[in-house]
Protein backbone atom coordinates (compact mmCIF):
# COMPACT_ATOMS: atom_id res chain seq x y z
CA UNK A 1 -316.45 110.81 -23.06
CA UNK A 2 -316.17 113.77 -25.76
CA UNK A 3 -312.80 115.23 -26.77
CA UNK A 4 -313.89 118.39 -24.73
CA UNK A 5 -314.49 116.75 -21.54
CA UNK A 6 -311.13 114.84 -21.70
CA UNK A 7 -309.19 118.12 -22.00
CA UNK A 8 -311.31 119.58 -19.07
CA UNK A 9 -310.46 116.76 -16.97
CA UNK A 10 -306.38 116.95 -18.11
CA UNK A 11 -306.05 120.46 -17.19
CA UNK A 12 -307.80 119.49 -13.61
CA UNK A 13 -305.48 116.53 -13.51
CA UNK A 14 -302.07 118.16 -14.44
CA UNK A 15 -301.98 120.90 -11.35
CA UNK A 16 -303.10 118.11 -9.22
CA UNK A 17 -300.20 115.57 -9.94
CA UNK A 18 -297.87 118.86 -9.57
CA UNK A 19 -299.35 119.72 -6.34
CA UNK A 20 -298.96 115.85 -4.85
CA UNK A 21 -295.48 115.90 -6.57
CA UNK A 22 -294.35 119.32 -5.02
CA UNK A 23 -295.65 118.64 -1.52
CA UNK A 24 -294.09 114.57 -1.18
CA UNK A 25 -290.80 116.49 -2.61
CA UNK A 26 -290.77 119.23 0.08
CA UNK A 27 -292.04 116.77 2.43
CA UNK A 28 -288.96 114.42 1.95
CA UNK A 29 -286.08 117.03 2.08
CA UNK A 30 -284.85 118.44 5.68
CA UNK A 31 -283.52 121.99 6.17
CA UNK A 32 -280.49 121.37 8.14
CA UNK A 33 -280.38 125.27 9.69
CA UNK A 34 -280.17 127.10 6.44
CA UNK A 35 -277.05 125.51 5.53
CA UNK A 36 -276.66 124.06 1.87
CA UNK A 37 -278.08 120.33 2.13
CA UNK A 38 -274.17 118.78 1.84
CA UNK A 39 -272.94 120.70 4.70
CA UNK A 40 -276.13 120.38 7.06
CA UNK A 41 -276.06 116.94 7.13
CA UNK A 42 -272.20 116.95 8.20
CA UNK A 43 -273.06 119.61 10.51
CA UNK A 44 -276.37 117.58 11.82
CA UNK A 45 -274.82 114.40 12.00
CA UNK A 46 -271.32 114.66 13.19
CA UNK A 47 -271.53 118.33 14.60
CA UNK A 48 -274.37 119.30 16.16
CA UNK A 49 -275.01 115.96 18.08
CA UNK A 50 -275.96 115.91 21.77
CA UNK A 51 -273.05 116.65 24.07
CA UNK A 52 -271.51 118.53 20.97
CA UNK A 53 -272.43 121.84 19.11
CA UNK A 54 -275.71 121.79 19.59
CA UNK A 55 -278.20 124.57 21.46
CA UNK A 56 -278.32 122.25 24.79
CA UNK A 57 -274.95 121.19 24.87
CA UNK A 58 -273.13 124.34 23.23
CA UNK A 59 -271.93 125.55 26.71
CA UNK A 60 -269.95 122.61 27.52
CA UNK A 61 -268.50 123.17 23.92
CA UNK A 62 -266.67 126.68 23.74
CA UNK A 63 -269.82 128.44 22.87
CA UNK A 64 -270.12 127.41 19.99
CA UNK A 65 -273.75 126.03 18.27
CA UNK A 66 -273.50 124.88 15.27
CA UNK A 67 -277.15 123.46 14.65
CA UNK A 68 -277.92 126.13 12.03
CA UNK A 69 -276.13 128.68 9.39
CA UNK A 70 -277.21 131.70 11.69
CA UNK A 71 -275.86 130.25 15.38
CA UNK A 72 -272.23 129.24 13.46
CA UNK A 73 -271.61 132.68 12.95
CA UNK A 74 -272.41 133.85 16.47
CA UNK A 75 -268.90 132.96 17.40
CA UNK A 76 -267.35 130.92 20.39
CA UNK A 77 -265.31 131.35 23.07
CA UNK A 78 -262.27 132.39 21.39
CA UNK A 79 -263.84 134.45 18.39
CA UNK A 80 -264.96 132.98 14.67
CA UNK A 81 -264.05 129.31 13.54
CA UNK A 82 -265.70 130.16 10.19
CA UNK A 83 -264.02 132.88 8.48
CA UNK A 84 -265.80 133.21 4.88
CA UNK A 85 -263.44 132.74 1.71
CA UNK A 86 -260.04 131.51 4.48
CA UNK A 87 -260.20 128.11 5.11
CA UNK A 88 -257.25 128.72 6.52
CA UNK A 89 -257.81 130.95 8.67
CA UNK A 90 -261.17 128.82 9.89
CA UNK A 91 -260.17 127.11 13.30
CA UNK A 92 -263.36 124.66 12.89
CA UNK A 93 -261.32 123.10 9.11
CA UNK A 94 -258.48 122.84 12.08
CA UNK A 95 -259.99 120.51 14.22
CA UNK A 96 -262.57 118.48 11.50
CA UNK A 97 -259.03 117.84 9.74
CA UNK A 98 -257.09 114.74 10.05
CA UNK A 99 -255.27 115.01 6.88
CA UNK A 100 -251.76 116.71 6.41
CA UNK A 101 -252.60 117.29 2.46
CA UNK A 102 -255.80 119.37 3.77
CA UNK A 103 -254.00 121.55 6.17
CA UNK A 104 -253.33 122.51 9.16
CA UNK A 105 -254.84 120.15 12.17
CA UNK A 106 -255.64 120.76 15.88
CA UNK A 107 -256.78 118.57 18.48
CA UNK A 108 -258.73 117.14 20.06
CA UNK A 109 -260.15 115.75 16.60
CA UNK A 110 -263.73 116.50 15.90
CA UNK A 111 -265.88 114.90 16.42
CA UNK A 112 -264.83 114.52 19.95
CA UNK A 113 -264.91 110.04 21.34
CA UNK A 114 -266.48 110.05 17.58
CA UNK A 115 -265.03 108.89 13.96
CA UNK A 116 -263.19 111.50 12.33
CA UNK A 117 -264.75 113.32 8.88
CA UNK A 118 -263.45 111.14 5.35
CA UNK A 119 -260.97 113.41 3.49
CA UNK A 120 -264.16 114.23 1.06
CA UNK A 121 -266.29 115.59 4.26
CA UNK A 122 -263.20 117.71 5.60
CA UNK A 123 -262.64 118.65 1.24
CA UNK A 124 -266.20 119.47 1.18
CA UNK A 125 -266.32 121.50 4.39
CA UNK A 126 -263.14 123.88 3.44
CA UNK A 127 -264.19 124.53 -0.47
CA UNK A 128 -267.24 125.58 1.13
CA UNK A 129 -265.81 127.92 3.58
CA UNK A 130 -263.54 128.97 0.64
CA UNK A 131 -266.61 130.00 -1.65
CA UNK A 132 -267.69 132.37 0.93
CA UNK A 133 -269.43 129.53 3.26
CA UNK A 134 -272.86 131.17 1.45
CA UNK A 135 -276.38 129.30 3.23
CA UNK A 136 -278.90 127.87 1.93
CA UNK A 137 -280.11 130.30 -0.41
CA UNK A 138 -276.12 131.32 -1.56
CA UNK A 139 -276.62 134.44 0.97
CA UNK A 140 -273.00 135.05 2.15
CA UNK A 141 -272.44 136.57 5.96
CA UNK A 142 -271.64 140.35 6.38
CA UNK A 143 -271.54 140.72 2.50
CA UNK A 144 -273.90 143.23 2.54
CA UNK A 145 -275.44 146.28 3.53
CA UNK A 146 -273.62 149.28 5.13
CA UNK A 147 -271.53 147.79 8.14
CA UNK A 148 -268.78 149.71 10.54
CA UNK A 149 -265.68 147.59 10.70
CA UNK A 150 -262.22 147.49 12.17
CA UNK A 151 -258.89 146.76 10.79
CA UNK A 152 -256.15 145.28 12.62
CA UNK A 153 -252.51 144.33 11.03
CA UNK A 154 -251.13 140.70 12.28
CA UNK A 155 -247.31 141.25 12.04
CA UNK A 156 -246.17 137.78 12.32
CA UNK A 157 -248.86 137.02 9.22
CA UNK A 158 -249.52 138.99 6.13
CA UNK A 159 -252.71 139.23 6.82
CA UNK A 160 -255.14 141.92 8.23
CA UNK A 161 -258.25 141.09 10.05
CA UNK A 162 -261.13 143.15 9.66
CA UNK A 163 -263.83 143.43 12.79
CA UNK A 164 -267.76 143.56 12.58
CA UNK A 165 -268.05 146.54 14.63
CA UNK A 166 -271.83 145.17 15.81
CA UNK A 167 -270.61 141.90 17.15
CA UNK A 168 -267.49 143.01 17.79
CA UNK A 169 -266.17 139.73 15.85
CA UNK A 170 -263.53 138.97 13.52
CA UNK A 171 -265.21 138.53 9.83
CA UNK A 172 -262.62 138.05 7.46
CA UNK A 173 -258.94 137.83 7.21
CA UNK A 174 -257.47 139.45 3.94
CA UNK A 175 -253.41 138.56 2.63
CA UNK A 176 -251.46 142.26 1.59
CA UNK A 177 -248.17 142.00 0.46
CA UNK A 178 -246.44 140.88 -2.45
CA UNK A 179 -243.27 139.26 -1.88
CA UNK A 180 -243.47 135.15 -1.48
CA UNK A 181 -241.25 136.14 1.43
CA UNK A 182 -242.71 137.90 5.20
CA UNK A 183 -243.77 141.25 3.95
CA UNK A 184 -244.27 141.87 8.41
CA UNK A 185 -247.59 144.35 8.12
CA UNK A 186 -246.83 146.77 10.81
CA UNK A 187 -249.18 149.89 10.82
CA UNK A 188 -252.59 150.48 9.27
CA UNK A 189 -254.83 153.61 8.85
CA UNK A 190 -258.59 154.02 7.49
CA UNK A 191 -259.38 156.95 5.29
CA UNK A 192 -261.45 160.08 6.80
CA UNK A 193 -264.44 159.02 4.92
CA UNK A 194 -264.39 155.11 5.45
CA UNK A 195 -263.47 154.18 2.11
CA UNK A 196 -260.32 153.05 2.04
CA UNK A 197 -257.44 150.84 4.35
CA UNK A 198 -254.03 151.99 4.30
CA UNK A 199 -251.10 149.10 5.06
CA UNK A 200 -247.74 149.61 5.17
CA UNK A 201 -244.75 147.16 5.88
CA UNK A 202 -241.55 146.54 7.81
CA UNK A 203 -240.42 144.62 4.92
CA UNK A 204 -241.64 146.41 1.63
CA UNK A 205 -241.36 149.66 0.29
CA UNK A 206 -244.99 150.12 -0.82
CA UNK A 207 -248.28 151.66 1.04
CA UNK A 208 -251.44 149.24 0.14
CA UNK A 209 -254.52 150.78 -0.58
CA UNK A 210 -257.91 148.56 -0.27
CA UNK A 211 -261.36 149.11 -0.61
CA UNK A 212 -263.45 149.19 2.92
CA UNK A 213 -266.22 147.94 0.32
CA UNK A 214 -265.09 144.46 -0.81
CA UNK A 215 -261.73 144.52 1.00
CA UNK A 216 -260.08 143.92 -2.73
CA UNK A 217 -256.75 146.21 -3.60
CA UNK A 218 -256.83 149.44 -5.26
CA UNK A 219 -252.94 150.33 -5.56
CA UNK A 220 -249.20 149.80 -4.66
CA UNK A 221 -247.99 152.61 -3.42
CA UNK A 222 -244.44 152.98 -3.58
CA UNK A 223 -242.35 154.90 -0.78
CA UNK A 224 -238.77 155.60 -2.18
CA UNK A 225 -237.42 156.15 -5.25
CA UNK A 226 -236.43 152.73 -5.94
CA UNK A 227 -239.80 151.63 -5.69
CA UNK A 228 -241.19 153.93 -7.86
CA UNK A 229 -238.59 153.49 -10.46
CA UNK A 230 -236.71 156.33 -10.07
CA UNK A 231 -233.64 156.37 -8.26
CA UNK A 232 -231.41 153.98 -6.32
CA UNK A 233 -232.16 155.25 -2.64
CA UNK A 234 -233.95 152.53 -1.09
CA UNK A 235 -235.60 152.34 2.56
CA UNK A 236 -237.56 149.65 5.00
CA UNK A 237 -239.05 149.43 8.56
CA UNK A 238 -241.99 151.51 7.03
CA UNK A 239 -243.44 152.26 10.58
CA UNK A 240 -246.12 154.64 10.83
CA UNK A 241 -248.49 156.77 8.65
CA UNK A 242 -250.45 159.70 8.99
CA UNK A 243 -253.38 160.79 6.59
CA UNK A 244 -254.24 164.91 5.80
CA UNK A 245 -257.97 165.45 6.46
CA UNK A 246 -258.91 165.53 3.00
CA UNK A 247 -257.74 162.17 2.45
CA UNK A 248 -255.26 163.33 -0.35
CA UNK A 249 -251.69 162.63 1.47
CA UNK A 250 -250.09 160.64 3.14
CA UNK A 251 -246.93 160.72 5.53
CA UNK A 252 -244.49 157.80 6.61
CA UNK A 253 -241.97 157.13 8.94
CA UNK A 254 -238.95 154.73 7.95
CA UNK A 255 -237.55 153.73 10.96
CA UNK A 256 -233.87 152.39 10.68
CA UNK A 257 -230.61 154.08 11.53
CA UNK A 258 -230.89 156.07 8.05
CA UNK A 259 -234.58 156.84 8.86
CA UNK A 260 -236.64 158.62 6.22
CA UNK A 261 -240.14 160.36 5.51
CA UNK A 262 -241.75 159.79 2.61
CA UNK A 263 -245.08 161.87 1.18
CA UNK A 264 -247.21 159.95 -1.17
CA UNK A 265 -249.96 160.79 -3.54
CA UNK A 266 -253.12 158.62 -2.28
CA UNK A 267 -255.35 160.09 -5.39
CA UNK A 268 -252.74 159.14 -8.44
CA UNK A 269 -250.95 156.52 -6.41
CA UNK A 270 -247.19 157.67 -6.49
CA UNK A 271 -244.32 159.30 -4.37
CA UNK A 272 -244.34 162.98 -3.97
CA UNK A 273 -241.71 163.46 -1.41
CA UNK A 274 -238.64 161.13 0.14
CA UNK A 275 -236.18 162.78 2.81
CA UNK A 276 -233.82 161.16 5.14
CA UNK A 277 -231.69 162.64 8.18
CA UNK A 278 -232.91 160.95 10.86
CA UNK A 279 -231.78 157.99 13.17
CA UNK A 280 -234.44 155.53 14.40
CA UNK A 281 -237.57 158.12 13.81
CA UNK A 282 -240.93 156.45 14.99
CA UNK A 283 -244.32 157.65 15.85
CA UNK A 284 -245.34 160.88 13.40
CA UNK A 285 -248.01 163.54 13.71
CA UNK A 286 -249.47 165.88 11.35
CA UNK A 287 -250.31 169.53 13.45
CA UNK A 288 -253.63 170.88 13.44
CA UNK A 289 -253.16 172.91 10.70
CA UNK A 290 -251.78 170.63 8.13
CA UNK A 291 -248.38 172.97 8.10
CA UNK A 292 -245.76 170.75 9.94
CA UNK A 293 -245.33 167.24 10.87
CA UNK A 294 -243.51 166.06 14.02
CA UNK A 295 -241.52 162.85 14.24
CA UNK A 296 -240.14 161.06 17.85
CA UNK A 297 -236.53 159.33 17.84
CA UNK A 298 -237.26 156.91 19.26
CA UNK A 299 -233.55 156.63 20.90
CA UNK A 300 -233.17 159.90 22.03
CA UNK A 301 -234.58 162.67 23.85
CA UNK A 302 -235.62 164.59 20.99
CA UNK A 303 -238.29 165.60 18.17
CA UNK A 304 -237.87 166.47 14.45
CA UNK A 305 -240.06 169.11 13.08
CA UNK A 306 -240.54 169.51 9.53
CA UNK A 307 -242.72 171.66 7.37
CA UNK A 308 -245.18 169.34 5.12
CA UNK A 309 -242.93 170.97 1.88
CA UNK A 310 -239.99 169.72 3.26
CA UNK A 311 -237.88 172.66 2.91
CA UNK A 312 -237.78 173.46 6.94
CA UNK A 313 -236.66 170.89 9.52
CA UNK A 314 -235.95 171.28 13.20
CA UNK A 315 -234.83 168.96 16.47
CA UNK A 316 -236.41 169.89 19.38
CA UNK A 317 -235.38 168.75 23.15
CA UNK A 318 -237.92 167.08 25.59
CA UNK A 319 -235.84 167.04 28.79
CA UNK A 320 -233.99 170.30 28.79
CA UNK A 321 -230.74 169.44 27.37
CA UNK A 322 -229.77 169.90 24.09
CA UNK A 323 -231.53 167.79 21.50
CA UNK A 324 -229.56 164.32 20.89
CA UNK A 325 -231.87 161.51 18.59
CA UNK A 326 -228.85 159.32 20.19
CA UNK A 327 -229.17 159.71 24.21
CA UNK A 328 -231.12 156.34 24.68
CA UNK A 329 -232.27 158.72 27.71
CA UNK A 330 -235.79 159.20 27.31
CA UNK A 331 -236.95 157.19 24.13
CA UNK A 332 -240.18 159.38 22.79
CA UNK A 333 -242.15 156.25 21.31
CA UNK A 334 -245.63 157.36 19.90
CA UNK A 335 -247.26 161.02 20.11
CA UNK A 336 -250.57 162.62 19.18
CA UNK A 337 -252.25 165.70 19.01
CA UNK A 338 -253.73 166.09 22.68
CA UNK A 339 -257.14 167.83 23.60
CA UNK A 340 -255.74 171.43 22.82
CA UNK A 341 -254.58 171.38 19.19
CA UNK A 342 -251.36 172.91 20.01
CA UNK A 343 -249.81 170.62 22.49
CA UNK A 344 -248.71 166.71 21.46
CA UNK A 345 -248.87 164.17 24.32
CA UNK A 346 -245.76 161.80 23.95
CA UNK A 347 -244.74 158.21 25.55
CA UNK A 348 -241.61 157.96 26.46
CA UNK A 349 -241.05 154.46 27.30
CA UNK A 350 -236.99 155.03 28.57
CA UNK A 351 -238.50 157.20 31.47
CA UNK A 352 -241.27 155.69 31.84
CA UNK A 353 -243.75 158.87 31.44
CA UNK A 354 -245.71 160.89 29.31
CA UNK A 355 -244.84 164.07 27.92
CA UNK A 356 -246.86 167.42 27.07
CA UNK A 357 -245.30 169.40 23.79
CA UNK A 358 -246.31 172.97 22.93
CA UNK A 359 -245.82 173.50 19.16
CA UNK A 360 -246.35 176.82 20.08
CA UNK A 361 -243.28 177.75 22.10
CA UNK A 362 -241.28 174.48 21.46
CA UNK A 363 -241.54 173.07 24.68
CA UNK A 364 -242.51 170.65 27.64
CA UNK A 365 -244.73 172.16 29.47
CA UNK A 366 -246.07 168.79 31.55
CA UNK A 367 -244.20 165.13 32.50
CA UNK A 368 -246.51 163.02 33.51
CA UNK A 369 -245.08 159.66 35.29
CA UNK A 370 -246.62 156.69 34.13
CA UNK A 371 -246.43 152.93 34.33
CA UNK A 372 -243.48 150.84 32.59
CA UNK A 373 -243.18 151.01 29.05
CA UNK A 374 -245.87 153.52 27.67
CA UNK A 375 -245.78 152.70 24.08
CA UNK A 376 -249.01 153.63 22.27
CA UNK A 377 -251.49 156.19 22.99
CA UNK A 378 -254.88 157.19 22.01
CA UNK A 379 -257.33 160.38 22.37
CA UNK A 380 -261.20 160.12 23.27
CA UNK A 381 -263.02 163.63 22.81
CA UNK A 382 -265.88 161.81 24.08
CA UNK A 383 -265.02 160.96 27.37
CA UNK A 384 -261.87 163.56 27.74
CA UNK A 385 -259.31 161.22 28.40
CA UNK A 386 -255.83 159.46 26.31
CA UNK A 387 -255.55 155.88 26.96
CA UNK A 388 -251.95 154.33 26.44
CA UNK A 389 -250.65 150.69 26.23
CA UNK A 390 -247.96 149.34 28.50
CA UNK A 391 -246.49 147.08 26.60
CA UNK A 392 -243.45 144.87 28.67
CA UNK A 393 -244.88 146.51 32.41
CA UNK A 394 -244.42 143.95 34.71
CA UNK A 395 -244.96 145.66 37.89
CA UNK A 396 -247.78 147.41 38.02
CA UNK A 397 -249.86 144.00 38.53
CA UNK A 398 -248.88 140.42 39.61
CA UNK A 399 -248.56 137.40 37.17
CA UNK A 400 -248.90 139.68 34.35
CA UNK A 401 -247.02 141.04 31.54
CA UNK A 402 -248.47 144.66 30.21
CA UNK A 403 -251.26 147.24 31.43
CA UNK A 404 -253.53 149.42 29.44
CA UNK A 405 -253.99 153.34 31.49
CA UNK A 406 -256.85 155.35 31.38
CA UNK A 407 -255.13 159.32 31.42
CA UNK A 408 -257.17 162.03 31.92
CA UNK A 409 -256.93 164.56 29.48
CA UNK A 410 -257.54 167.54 31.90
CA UNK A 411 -256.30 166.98 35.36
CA UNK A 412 -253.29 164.28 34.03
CA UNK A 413 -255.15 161.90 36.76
CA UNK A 414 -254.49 158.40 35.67
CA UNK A 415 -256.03 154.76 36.26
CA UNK A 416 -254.66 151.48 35.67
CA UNK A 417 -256.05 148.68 34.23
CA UNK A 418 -254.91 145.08 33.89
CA UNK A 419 -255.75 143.78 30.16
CA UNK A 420 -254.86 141.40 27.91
CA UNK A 421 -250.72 140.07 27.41
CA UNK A 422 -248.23 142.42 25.97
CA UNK A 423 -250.82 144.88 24.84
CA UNK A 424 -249.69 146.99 22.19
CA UNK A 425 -252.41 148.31 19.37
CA UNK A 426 -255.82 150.23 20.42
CA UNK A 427 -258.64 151.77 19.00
CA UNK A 428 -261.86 153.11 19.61
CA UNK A 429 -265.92 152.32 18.28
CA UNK A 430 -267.69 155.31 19.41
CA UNK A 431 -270.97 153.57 18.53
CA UNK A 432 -270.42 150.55 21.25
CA UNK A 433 -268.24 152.70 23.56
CA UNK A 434 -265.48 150.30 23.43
CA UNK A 435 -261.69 150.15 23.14
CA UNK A 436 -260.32 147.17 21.58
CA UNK A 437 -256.62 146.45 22.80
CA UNK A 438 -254.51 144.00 20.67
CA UNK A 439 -252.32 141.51 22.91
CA UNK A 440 -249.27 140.54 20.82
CA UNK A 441 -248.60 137.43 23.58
CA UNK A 442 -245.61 136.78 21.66
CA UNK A 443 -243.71 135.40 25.34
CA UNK A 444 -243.91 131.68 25.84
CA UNK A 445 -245.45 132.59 29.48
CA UNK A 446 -248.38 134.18 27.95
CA UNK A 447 -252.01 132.37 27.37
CA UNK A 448 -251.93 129.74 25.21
CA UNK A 449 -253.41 130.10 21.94
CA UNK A 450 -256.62 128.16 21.25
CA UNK A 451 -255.42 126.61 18.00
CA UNK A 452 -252.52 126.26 15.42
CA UNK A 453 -251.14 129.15 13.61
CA UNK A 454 -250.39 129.47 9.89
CA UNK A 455 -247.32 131.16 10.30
CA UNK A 456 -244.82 131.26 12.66
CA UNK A 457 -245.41 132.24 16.04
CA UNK A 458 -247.89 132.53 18.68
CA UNK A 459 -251.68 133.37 18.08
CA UNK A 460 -252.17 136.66 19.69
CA UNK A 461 -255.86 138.28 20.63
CA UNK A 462 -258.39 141.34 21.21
CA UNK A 463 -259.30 142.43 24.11
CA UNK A 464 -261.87 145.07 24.81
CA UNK A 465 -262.44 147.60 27.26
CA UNK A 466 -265.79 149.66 27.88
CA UNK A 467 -265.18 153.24 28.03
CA UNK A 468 -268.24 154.19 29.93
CA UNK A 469 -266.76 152.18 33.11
CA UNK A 470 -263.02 151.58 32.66
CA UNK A 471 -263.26 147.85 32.85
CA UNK A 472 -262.57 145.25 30.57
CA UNK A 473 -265.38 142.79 29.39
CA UNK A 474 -265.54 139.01 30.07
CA UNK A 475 -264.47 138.20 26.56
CA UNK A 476 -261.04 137.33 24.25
CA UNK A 477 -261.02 136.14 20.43
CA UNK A 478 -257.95 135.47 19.50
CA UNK A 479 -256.10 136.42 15.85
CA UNK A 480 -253.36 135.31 14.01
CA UNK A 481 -249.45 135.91 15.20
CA UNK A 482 -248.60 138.98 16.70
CA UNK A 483 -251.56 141.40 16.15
CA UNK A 484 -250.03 144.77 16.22
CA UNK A 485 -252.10 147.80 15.23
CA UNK A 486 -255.64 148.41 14.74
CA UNK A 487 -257.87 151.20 13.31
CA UNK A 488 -261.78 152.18 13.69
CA UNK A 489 -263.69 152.86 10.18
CA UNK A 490 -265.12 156.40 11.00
């Protein structure tokens, strides 16, 4: 054969061998449901077995499919197992586990009448779920593209949880703080235009500031004068926040027996303002016009007025009598501006009802009575109406502890609704027409929590409520220890 005809016949031969390499290569290796080939073969052969997590047999198994990368992520019964980059915060690493060095463990021990996972497969399992718990082709759930999300504070955990507003599930669980010690996250707040997460602490004397974008932390904010270095006045129970419109300010209630306000820079991070005066302030508003803020005492019968320069302050009464933060009579808990700018609608959860302010004249104009305890209240333009949480009412339905009422913001009709356990933080997607409710089920007689908590305490859970109908849907996931407050992205 000539030299030419050899080459010819190499260069046919080459793509050929490729070809028959390629396909018995391709032909040999299984796809395990888009995950990565180590982790689909756990999941295939110890998961997603008949009777188990798989598509036939996922209803007999909390919901919850785990035969490919897509279906894990759908959820179960009680919310998301897999939490990308928190193992520990992953209820599936609780029950695979059967190793104290690796973790927390739950039973029954998965997989269920089977042989537990080696300490490698469980190891293998929770660095993956640490790394993001990426598929196949290193794609990462919710990482990208432009998604809605919710933010809800768990006060028995530094830790906030943030909601996929489409599914409605929890998606990651991000640690704020920084003291080795219970920093107690107690209030959160998203910026006017979605970019940033506000937290602030029982147990700190900073604000947080995070990115909406990668959750990461932009800035320590500090909220007295020790904090920021310049003075010895020091103040905790950080309690409640309110944000100007332009995103610029901020405004937060100490509450403690020497309660304080403090005014901080959001733009250059620092303090602008810090003023004390005030026993046991709580819930804060900003009026309409950005000119005063109004405070409740929370153990009295009263408001504090105060102009947003700090060089005006006032006490005004709610019941008639003369203004007393120390009464214990009434108890104004939470307030917010109502559906005419110049009133504020106030809980009052000593006299059990709910109060109309004019900032106009100074005065009630409406009590409304209402079930036990209204503690936190929230205004829908979109259907007309405040909805308020009831936390510790016990009588308004049997075998229950806490209601969740539906006030109408024209006629003060109102409409109760049983929901969740010790209900305490709301807030409202416009886009799915739902309320979520936060249950803090921090009393022994409340649900039991699905699985094991970090910290210490009692898992609580979300709830949610469709707007459209007033009725709550056929669905719980449950958080980390006392979930407290919760805020929409706009």
């Amino acid at each position: 054969m000539s030299s030419s005809k050899k080459n010819i016949s190499f260069f046919l031969a080459v793509p050929l061998l490729l070809l028959c390499y390629t396909c018995t290569k391709q032909k040999g290796k299984i796809n395990y449901g888009e995950f990565p080939e180590e982790i689909g073969s756990i999941m295939a052969n110890k998961c997603a077995t008949s009777g188990c997590h798989n598509a036939k047999s996922s209803a007999i198994a909390g919901n919850y499919n785990l035969d490919s990368w897509e279906s894990m992520f759908k959820g179960s019964n009680s919310g998301s197992p897999v939490i990308p980059f928190n193992s520990n915060f992953s209820s599936l690493c609780f029950y695979i586990n059967t190793y104290q060095e690796l973790g927390l463990q739950n039973t029954p021990t998965m997989p269920l009448n089977g042989k537990a996972l080696s300490f490698n497969e469980v190891k293998i399992i929770k660095d993956w779920i640490d790394a993001g718990a990426p598929n196949l082709n290193g794609e990462i759930k919710w990482q990208s593209g432009a998604r809605k999300k919710l933010y809800a504070v768990n006060q028995g955990c530094d830790v906030v949880t943030v909601f996929d507003a489409e599914s409605q599930l929890p998606i990651r669980v991000i640690p704020v703080g920084t003291k080795s010690g219970p920093d107690t996250p107690h209030n959160i707040r998203v910026s006017g235009d979605g970019k940033y997460f506000y937290v602030l602490f029982i147990n700190n004397n900073i604000l947080q500031k995070f990115s909406t974008i990668d959750n990461s932390l932009i800035a320590n904010i500090p909220l007295s004068p020790l904090a920021a270095g310049t003075g010895t006045a020091d103040a905790f129970d950080w309690n409640t926040i309110v944000l100007t419109k332009d995103n610029k300010k901020a405004y937060c209630v100490s509450w403690q027996a020497a309660g304080k306000v403090a005014c901080v820079d959001l733009v250059n991070h620092k303090l602008i303002h810090f003023v004390g005066g005030m026993y046991n302030p709580h819930g804060i508003a900003l009026s309409n016009n950005e000119q005063s803020i109004y405070i409740t005492a929370q153990f009295g019968n009263c408001l504090f007025q105060f102009d947003t320069a700090f060089t005006v302050s006032n006490k005004y009464s709610l019941d008639g009598l003369p203004p007393n933060e120390f009464s214990n009579t009434i108890n104004s808990h939470e307030l917010v501006i109502g559906k005419n700018p110049d009133e504020l609608i106030i809980t009052c959860q000593k006299s059990n009802d709910i109060r109309v302010f004019n900032t106009i004249t100074n005065t009630v104009t409406t009590i409304i009575p209402s079930a036990a305890d209204p503690t936190e209240i929230i205004y829908s333009s979109q259907h007309n109406c405040y909805y308020i949480t009831h936390t510790e009412d016990t009588l308004s339905f049997s075998n229950s502890r806490g209601s969740v009422t539906k006030l109408n913001a024209t006629d003060y009709s109102m409409v109760k609704l049983k929901c969740g356990y010790q209900p305490h933080g709301m807030a409202i997607d416009k886009t799915s027409n739902l309320l979520y409710v936060l249950s803090r089920n921090r009393n022994t007689q409340g649900p039991a929590p699905h699985h094991t908590s970090n910290c210490i305490g009692r898992n609580g859970f979300v709830s949610f409520i469709n707007l459209q109908t007033f009725s709550i849907l056929n669905k719980t996931y449950e958080l980390s220890v006392d979930p407290y407050t919760i805020y929409a992205q706009p």
